[in-house]
N, C-alpha and C. Protein backbone atom coordinates (compact mmCIF):
# COMPACT_ATOMS: atom_id res chain seq x y z
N UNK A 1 223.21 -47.59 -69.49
CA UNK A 1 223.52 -47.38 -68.09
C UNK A 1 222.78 -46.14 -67.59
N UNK A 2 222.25 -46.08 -66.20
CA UNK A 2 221.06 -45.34 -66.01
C UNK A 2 222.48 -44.00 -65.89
N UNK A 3 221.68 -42.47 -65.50
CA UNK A 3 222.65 -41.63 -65.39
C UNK A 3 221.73 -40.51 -64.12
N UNK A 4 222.67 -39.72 -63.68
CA UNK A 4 221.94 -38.94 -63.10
C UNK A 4 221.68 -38.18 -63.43
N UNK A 5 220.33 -37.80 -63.41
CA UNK A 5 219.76 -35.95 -64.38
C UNK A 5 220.70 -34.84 -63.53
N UNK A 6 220.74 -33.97 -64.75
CA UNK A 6 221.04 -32.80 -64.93
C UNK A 6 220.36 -31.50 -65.14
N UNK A 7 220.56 -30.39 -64.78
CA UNK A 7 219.45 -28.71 -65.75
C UNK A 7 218.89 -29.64 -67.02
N UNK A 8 219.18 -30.31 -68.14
CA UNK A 8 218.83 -30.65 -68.77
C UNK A 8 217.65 -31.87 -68.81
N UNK A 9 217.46 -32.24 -67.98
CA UNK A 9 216.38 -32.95 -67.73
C UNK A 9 215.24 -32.41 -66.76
N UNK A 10 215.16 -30.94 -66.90
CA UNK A 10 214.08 -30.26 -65.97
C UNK A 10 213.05 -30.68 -66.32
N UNK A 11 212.39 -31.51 -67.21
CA UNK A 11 210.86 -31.58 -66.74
C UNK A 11 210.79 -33.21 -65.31
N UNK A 12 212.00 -33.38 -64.95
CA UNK A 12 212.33 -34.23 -63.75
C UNK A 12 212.31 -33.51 -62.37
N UNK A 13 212.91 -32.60 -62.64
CA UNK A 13 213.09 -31.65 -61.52
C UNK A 13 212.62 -30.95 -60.69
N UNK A 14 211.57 -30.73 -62.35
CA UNK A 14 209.95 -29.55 -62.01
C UNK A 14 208.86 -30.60 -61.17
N UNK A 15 209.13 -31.93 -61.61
CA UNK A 15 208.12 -32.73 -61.22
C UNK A 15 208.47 -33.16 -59.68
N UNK A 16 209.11 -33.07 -59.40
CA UNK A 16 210.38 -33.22 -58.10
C UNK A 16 209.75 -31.92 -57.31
N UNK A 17 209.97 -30.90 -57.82
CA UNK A 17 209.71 -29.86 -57.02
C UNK A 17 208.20 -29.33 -56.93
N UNK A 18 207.50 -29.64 -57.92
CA UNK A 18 206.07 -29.26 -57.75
C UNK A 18 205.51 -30.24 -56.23
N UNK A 19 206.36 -31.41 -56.28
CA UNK A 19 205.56 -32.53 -54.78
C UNK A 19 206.42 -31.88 -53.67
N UNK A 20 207.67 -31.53 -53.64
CA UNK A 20 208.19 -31.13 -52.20
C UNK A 20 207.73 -30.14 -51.62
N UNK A 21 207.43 -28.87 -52.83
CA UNK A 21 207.03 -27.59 -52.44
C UNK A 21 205.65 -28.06 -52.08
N UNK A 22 205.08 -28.43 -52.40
CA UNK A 22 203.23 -28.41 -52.24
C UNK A 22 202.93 -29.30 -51.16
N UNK A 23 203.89 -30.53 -51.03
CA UNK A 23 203.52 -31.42 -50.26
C UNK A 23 204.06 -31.90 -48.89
N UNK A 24 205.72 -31.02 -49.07
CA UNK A 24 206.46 -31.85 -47.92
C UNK A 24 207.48 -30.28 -47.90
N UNK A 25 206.53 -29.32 -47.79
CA UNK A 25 207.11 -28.18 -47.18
C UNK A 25 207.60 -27.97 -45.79
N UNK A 26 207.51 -29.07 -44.84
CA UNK A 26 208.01 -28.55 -43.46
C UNK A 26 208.88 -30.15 -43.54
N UNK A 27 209.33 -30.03 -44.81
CA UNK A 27 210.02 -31.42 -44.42
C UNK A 27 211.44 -31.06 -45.52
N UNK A 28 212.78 -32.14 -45.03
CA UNK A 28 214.03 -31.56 -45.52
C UNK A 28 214.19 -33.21 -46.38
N UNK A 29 213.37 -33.36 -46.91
CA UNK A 29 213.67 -34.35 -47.65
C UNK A 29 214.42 -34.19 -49.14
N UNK A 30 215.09 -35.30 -49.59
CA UNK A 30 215.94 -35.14 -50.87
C UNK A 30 215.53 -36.45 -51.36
N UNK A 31 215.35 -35.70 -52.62
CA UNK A 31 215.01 -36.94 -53.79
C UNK A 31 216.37 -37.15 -54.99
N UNK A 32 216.99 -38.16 -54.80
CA UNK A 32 217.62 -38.54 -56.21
C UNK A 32 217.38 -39.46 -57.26
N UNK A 33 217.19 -38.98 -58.58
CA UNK A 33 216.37 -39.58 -59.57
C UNK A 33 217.66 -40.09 -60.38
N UNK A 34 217.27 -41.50 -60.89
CA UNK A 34 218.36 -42.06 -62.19
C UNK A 34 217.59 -41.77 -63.11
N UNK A 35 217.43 -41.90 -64.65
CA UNK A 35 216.78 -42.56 -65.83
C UNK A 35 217.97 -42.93 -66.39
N UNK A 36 216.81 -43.72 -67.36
CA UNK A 36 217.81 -44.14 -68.28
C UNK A 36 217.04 -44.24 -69.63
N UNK A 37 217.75 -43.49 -70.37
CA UNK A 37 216.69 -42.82 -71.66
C UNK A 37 216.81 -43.90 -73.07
N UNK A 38 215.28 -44.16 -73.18
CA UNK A 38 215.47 -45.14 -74.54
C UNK A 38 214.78 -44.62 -75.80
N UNK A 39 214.00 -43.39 -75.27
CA UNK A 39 213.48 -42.45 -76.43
C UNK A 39 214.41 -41.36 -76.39
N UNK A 40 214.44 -41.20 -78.02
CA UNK A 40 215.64 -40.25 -78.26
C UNK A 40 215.37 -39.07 -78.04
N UNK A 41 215.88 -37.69 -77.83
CA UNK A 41 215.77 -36.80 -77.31
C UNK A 41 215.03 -36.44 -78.68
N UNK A 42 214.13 -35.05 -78.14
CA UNK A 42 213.47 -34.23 -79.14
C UNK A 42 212.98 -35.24 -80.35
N UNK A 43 212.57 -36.14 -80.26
CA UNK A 43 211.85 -37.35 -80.96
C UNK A 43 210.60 -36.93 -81.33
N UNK A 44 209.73 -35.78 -80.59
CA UNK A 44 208.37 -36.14 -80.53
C UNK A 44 207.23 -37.26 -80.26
N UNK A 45 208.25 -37.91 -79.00
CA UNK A 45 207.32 -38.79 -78.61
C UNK A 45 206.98 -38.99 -76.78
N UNK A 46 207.17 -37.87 -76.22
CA UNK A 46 206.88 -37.34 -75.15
C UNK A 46 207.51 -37.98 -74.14
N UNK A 47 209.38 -38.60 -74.36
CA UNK A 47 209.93 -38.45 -73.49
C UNK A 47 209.92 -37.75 -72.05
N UNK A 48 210.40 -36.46 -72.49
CA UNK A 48 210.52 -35.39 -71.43
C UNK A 48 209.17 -35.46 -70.07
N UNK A 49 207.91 -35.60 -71.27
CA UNK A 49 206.46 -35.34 -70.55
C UNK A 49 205.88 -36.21 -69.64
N UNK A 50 206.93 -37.68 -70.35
CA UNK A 50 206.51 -39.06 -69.30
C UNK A 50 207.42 -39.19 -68.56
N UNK A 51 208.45 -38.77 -68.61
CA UNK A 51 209.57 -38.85 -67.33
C UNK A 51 208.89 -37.81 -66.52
N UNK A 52 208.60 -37.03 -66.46
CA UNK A 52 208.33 -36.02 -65.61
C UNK A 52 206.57 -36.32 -64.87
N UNK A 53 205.76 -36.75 -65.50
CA UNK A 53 204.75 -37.49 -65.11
C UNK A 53 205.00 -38.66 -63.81
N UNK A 54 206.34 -39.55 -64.86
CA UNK A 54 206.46 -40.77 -64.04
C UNK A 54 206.64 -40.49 -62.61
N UNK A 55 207.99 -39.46 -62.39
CA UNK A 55 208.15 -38.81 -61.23
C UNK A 55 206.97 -38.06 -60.31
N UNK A 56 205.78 -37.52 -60.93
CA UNK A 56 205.01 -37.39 -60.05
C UNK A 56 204.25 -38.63 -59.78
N UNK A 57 203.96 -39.69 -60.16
CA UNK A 57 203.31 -40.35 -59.44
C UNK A 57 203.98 -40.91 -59.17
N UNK A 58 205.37 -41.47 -58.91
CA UNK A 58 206.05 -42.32 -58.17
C UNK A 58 206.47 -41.28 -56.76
N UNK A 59 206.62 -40.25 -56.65
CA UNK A 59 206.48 -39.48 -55.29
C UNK A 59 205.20 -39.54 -55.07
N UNK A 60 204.16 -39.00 -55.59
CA UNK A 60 202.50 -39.54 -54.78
C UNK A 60 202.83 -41.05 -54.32
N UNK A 61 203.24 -42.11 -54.62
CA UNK A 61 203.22 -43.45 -54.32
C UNK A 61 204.31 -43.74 -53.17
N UNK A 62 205.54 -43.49 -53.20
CA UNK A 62 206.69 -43.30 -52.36
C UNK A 62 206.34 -42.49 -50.72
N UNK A 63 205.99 -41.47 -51.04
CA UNK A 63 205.75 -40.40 -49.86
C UNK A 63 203.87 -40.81 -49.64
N UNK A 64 203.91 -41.77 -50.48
CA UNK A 64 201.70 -41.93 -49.71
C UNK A 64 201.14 -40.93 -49.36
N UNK A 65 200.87 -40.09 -50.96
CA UNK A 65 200.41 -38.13 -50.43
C UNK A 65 198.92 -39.05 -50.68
N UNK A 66 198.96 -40.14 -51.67
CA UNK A 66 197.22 -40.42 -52.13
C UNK A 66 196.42 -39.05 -52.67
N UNK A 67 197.24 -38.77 -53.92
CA UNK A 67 196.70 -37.79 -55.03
C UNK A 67 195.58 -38.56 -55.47
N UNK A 68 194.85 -37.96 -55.97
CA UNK A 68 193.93 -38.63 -57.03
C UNK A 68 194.11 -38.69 -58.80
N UNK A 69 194.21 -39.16 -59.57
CA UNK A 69 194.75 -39.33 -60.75
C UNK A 69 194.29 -37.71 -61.18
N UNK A 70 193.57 -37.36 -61.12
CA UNK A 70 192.67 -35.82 -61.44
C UNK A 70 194.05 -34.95 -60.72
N UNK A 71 194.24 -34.97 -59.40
CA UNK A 71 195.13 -33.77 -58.91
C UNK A 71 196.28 -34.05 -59.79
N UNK A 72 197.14 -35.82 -59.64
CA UNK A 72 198.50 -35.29 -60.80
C UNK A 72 198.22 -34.84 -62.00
N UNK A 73 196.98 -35.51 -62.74
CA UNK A 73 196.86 -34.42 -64.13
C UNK A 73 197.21 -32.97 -63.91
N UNK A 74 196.58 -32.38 -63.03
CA UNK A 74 196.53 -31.09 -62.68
C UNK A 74 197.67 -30.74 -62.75
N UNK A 75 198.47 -31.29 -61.82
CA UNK A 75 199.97 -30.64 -61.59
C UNK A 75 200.75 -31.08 -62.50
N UNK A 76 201.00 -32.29 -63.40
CA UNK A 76 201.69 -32.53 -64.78
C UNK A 76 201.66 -30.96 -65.52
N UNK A 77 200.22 -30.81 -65.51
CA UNK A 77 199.92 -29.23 -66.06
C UNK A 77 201.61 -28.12 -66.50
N UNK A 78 201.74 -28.37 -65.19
CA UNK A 78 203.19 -27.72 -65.23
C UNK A 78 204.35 -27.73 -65.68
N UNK A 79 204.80 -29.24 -66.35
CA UNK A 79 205.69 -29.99 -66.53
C UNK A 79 205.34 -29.55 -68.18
N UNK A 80 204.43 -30.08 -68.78
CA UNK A 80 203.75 -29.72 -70.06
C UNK A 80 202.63 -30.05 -70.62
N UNK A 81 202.03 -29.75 -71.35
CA UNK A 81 200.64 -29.60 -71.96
C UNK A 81 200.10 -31.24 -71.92
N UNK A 82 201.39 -31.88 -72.26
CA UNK A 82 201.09 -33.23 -72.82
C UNK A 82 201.09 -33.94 -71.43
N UNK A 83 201.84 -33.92 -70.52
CA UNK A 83 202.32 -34.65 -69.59
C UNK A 83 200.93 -35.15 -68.85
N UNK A 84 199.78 -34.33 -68.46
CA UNK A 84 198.76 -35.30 -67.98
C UNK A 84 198.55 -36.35 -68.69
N UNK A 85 198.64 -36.68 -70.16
CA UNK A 85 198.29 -37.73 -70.56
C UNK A 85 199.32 -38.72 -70.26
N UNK A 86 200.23 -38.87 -69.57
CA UNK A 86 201.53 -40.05 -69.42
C UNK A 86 200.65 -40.22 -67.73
N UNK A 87 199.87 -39.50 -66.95
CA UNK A 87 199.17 -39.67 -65.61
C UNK A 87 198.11 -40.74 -66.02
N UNK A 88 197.82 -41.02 -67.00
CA UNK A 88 196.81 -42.28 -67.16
C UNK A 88 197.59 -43.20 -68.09
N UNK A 89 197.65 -42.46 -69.52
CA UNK A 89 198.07 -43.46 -70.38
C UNK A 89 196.86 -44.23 -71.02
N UNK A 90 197.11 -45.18 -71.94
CA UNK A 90 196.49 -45.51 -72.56
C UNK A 90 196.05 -44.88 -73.92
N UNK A 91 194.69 -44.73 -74.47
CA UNK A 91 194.05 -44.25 -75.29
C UNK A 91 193.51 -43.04 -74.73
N UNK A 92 193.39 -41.56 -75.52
CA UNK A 92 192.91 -40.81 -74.76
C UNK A 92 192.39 -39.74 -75.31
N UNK A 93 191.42 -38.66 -75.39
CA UNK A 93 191.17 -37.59 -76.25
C UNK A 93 192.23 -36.56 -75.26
N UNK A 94 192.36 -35.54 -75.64
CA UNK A 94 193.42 -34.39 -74.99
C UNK A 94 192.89 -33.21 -75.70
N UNK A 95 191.59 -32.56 -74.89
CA UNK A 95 190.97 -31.10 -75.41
C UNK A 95 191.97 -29.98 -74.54
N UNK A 96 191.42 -28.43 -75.27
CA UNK A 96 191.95 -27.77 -74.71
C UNK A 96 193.30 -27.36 -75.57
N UNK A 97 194.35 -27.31 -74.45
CA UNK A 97 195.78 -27.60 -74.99
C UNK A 97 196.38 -28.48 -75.30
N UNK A 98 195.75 -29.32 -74.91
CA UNK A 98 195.98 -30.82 -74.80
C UNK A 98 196.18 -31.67 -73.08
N UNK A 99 195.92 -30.22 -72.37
CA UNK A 99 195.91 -30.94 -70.81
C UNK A 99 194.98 -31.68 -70.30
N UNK A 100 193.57 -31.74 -71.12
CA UNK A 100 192.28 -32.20 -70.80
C UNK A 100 191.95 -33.53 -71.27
N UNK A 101 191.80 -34.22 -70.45
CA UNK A 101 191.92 -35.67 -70.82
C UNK A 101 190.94 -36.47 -70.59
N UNK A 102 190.11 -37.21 -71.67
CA UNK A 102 189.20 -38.13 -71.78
C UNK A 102 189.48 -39.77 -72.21
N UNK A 103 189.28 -40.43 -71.19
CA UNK A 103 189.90 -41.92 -71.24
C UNK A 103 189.05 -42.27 -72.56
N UNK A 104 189.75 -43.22 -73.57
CA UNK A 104 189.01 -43.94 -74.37
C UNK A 104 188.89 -45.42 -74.57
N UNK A 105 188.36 -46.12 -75.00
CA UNK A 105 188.53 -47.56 -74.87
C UNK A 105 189.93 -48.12 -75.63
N UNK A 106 190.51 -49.32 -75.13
CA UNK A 106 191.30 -49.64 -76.05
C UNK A 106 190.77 -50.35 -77.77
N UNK A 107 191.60 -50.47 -78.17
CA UNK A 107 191.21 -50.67 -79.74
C UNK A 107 192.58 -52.18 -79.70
N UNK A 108 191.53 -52.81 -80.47
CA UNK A 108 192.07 -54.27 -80.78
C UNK A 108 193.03 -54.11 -82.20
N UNK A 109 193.49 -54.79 -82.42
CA UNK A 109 193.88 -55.18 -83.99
C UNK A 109 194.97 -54.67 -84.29
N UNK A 110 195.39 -53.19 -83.57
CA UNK A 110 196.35 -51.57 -84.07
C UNK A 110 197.50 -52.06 -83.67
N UNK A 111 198.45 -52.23 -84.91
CA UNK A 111 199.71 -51.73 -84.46
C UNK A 111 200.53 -50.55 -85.32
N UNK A 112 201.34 -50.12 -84.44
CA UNK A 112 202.28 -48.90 -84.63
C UNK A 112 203.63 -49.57 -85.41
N UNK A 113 204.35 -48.96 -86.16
CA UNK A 113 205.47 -49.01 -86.71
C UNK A 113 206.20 -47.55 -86.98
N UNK A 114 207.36 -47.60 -85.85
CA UNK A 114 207.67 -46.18 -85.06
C UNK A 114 209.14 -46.15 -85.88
N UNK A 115 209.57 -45.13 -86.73
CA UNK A 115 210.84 -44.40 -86.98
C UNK A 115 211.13 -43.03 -87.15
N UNK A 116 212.51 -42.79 -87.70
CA UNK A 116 212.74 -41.21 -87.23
C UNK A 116 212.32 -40.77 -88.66
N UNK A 117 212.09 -39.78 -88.92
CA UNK A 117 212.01 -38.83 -90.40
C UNK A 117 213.08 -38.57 -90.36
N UNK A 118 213.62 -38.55 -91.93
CA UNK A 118 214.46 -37.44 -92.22
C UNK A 118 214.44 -36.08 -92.05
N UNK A 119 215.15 -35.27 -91.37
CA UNK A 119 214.74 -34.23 -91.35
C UNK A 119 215.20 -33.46 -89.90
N UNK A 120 214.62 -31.92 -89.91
CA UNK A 120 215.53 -31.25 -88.76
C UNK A 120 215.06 -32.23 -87.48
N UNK A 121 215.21 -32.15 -86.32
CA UNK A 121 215.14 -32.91 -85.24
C UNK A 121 214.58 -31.16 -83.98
N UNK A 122 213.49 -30.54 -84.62
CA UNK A 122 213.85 -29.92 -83.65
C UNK A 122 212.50 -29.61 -82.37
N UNK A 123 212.72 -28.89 -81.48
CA UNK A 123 211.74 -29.28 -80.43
C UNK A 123 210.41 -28.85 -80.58
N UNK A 124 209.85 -28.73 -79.70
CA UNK A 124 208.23 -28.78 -79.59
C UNK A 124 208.12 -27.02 -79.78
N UNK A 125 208.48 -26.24 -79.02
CA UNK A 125 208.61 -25.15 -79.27
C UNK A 125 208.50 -24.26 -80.57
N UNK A 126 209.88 -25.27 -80.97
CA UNK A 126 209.86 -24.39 -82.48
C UNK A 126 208.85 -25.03 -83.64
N UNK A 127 208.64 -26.13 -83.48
CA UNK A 127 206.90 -26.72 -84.20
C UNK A 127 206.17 -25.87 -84.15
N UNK A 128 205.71 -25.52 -82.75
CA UNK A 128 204.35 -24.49 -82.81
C UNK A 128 204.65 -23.45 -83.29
N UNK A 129 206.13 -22.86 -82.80
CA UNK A 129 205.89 -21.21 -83.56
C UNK A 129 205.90 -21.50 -85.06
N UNK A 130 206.45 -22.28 -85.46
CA UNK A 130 206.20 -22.48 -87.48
C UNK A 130 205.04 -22.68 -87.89
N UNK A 131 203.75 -23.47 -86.83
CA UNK A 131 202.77 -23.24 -86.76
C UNK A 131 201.93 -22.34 -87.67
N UNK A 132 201.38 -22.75 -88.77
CA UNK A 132 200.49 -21.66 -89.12
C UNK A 132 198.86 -21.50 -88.99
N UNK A 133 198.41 -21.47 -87.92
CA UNK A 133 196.93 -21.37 -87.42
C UNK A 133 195.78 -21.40 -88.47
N UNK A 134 195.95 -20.59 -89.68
CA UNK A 134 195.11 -20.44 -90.33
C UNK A 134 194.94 -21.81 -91.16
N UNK A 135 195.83 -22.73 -91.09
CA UNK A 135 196.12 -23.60 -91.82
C UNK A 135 195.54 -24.93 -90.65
N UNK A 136 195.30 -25.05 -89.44
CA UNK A 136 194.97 -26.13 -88.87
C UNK A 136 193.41 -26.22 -88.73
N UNK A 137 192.78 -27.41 -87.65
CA UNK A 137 191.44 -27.33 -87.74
C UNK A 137 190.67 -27.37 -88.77
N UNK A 138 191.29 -27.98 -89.62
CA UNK A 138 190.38 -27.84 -91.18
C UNK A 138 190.08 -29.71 -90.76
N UNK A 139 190.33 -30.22 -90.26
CA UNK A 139 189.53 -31.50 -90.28
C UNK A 139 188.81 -32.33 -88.88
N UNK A 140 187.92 -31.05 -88.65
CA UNK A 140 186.67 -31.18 -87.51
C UNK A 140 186.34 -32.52 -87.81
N UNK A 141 185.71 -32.95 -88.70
CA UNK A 141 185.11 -34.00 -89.29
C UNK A 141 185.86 -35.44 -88.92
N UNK A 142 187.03 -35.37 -89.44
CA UNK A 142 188.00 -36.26 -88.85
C UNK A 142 187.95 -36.78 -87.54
N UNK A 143 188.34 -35.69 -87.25
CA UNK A 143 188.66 -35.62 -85.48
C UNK A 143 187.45 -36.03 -85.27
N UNK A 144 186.01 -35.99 -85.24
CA UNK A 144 184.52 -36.73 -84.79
C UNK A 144 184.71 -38.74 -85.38
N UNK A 145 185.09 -38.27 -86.28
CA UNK A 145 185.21 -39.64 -87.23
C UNK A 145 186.48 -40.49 -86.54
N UNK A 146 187.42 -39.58 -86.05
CA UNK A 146 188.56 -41.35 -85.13
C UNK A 146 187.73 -41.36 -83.92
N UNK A 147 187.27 -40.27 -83.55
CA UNK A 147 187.04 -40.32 -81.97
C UNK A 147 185.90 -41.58 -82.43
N UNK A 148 185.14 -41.63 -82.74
CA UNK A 148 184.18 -42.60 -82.81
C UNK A 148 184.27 -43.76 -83.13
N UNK A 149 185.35 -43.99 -84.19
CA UNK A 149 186.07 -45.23 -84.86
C UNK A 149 186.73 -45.78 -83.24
N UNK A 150 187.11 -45.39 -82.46
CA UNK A 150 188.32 -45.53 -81.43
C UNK A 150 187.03 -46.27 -80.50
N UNK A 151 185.97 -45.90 -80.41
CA UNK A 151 184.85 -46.25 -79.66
C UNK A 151 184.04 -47.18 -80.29
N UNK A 152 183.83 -47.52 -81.30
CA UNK A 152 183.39 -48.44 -81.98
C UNK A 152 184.62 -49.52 -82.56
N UNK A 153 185.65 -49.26 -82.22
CA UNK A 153 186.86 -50.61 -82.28
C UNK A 153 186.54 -50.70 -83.74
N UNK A 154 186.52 -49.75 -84.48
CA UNK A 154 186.67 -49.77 -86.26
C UNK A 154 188.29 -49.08 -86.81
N UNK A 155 189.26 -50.33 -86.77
CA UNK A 155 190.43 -49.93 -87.23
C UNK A 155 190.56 -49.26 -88.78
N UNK A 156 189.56 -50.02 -89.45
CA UNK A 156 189.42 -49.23 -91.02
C UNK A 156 189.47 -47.70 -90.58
N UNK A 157 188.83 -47.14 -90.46
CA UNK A 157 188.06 -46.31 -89.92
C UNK A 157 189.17 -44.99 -89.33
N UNK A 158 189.61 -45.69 -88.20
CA UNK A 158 190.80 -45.16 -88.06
C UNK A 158 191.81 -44.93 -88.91
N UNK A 159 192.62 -45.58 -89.53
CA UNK A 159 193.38 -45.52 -90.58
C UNK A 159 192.54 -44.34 -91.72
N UNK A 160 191.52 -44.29 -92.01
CA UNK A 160 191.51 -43.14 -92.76
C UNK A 160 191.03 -41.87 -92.44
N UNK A 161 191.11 -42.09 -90.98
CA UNK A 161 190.74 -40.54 -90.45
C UNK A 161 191.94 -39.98 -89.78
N UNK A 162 193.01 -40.65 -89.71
CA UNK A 162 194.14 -40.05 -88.99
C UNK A 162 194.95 -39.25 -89.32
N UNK A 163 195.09 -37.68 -89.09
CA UNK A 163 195.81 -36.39 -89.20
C UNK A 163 196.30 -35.73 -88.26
N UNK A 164 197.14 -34.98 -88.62
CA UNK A 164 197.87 -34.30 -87.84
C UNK A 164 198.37 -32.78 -88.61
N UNK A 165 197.88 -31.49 -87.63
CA UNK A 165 197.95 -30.44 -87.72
C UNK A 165 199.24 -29.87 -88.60
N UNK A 166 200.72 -30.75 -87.25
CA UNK A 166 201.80 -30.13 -87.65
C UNK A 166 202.26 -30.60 -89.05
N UNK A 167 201.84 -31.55 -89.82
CA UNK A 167 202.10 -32.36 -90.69
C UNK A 167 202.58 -31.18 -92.21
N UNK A 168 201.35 -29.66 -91.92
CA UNK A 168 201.21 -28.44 -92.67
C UNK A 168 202.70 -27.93 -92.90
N UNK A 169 203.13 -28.06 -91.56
CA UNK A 169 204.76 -27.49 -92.07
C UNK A 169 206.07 -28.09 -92.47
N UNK A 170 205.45 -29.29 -92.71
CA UNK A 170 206.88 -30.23 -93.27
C UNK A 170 207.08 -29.49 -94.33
N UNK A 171 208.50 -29.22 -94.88
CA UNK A 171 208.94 -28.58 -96.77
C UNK A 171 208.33 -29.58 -97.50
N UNK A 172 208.08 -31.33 -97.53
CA UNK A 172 207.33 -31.93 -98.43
C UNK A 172 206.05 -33.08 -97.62
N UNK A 173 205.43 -33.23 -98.32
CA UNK A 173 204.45 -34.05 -97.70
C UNK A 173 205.15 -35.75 -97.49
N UNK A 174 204.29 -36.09 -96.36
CA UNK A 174 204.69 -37.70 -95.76
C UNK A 174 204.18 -38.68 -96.83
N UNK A 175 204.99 -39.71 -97.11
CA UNK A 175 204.52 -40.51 -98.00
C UNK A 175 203.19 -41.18 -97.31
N UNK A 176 202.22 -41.61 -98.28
CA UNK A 176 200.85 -42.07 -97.63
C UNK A 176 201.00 -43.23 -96.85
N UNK A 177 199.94 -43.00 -95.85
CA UNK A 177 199.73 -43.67 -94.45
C UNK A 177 200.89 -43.09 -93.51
N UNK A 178 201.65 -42.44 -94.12
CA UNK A 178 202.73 -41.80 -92.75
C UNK A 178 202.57 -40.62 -92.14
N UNK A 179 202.59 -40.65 -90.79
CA UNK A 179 201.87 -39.64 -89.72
C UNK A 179 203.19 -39.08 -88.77
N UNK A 180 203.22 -37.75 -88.94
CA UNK A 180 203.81 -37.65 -87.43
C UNK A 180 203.17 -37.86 -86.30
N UNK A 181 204.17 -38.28 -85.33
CA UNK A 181 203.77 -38.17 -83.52
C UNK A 181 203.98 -36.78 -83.15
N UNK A 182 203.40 -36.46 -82.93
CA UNK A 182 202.68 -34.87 -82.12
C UNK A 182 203.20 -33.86 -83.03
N UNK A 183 204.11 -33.19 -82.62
CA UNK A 183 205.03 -32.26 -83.51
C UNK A 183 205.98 -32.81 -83.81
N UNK A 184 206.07 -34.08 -83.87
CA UNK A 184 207.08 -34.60 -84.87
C UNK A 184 208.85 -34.34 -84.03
N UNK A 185 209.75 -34.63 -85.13
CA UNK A 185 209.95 -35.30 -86.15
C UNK A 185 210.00 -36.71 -86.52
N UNK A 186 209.54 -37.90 -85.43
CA UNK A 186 208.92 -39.02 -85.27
C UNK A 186 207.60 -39.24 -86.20
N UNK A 187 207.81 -40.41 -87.43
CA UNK A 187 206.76 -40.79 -88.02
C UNK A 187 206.17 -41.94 -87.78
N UNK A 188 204.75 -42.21 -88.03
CA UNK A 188 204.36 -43.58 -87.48
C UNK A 188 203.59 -44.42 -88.71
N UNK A 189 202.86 -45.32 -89.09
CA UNK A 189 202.76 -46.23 -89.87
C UNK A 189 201.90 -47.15 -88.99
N UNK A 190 200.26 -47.24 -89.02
CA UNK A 190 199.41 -48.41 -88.80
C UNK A 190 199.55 -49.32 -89.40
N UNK A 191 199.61 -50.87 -88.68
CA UNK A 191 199.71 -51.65 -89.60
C UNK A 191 198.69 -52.09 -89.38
């Protein structure tokens, strides 16, 4: 049953308020938002970032501001690092912080097989600060090798170039072929 957001669903709110303030400042308009949540909270699978996305382009679409997909990236910006990428969707590179976004082709053949890890459940925040820097970026090579696999529609290819940074701070390693989604604690499985 859908519910009405709360403080706790601020990346709704922010997205709410980044279009009234910027866009409909001489105007007394009120927005009320339902969801209804089917990704579990703190999942690592960018709930928060696509609700808050969704809401900006459904006010660009509602109020007919006619953003350009480029300006909501921009302003997702705000919401979070990730959230421009829920402004296109699809396949995508994400340089930078991950706000920078390069469309990629789709890829045939891929499927996902999505469950929870055992393990703490905790947010994006505390991922990065456990973060140990000196320990990521060790697979440049990789990262050239999916990006290209993803463009050449080579699922082999993919499957053995696929890593993930935060993967460094699990207490034990993922059984093989198992990946977290972003910072986790969501694991995934190509089939």
């Amino acid at each position: 049953m859908p519910k009405s957001i709360d403080e706790k669903d601020n990346t709704l709110i922010k997205a709410a308020e980044i279009i009234l303030k910027n866009y409909c400042k001489n105007s007394h308009k009120k927005i009320e938002i339902e969801v209804e949540k089917n990704i579990p909270i703190s999942s690592g699978l960018g709930g928060g970032s696509s609700n808050g996305a969704t809401v900006l382009k459904a006010l660009n679409e509602i109020l007919n501001l006619e953003l350009t997909t480029k300006k909501l990236e921009s302003l997702a910006v705000n919401i979070g690092m990730d959230a421009p990428f829920f402004i296109r969707g699809g396949i995508a590179l994400g340089e930078n912080f991950g706000e920078i976004i390069t469309p990629l082709p789709k890829v045939n053949g891929l499927s996902f097989t999505i469950f929870p890890f055992s393990g703490d459940a905790r947010k994006t925040e505390s991922a990065y600060k456990k973060l140990d820097l000196s320990k990521c970026a060790k697979n440049a090579d990789k990262t050239l090798a999916i990006i290209h696999a993803i463009k050449t529609n080579d699922s082999f290819a993919i499957h053995r170039n696929i890593h993930n940074d935060f993967e460094t701070i699990l207490k034990s390693p993922l059984p093989q072929n198992h990946h977290l989604s972003g910072s986790g604690p969501t694991v995934f499985i190509l089939a």
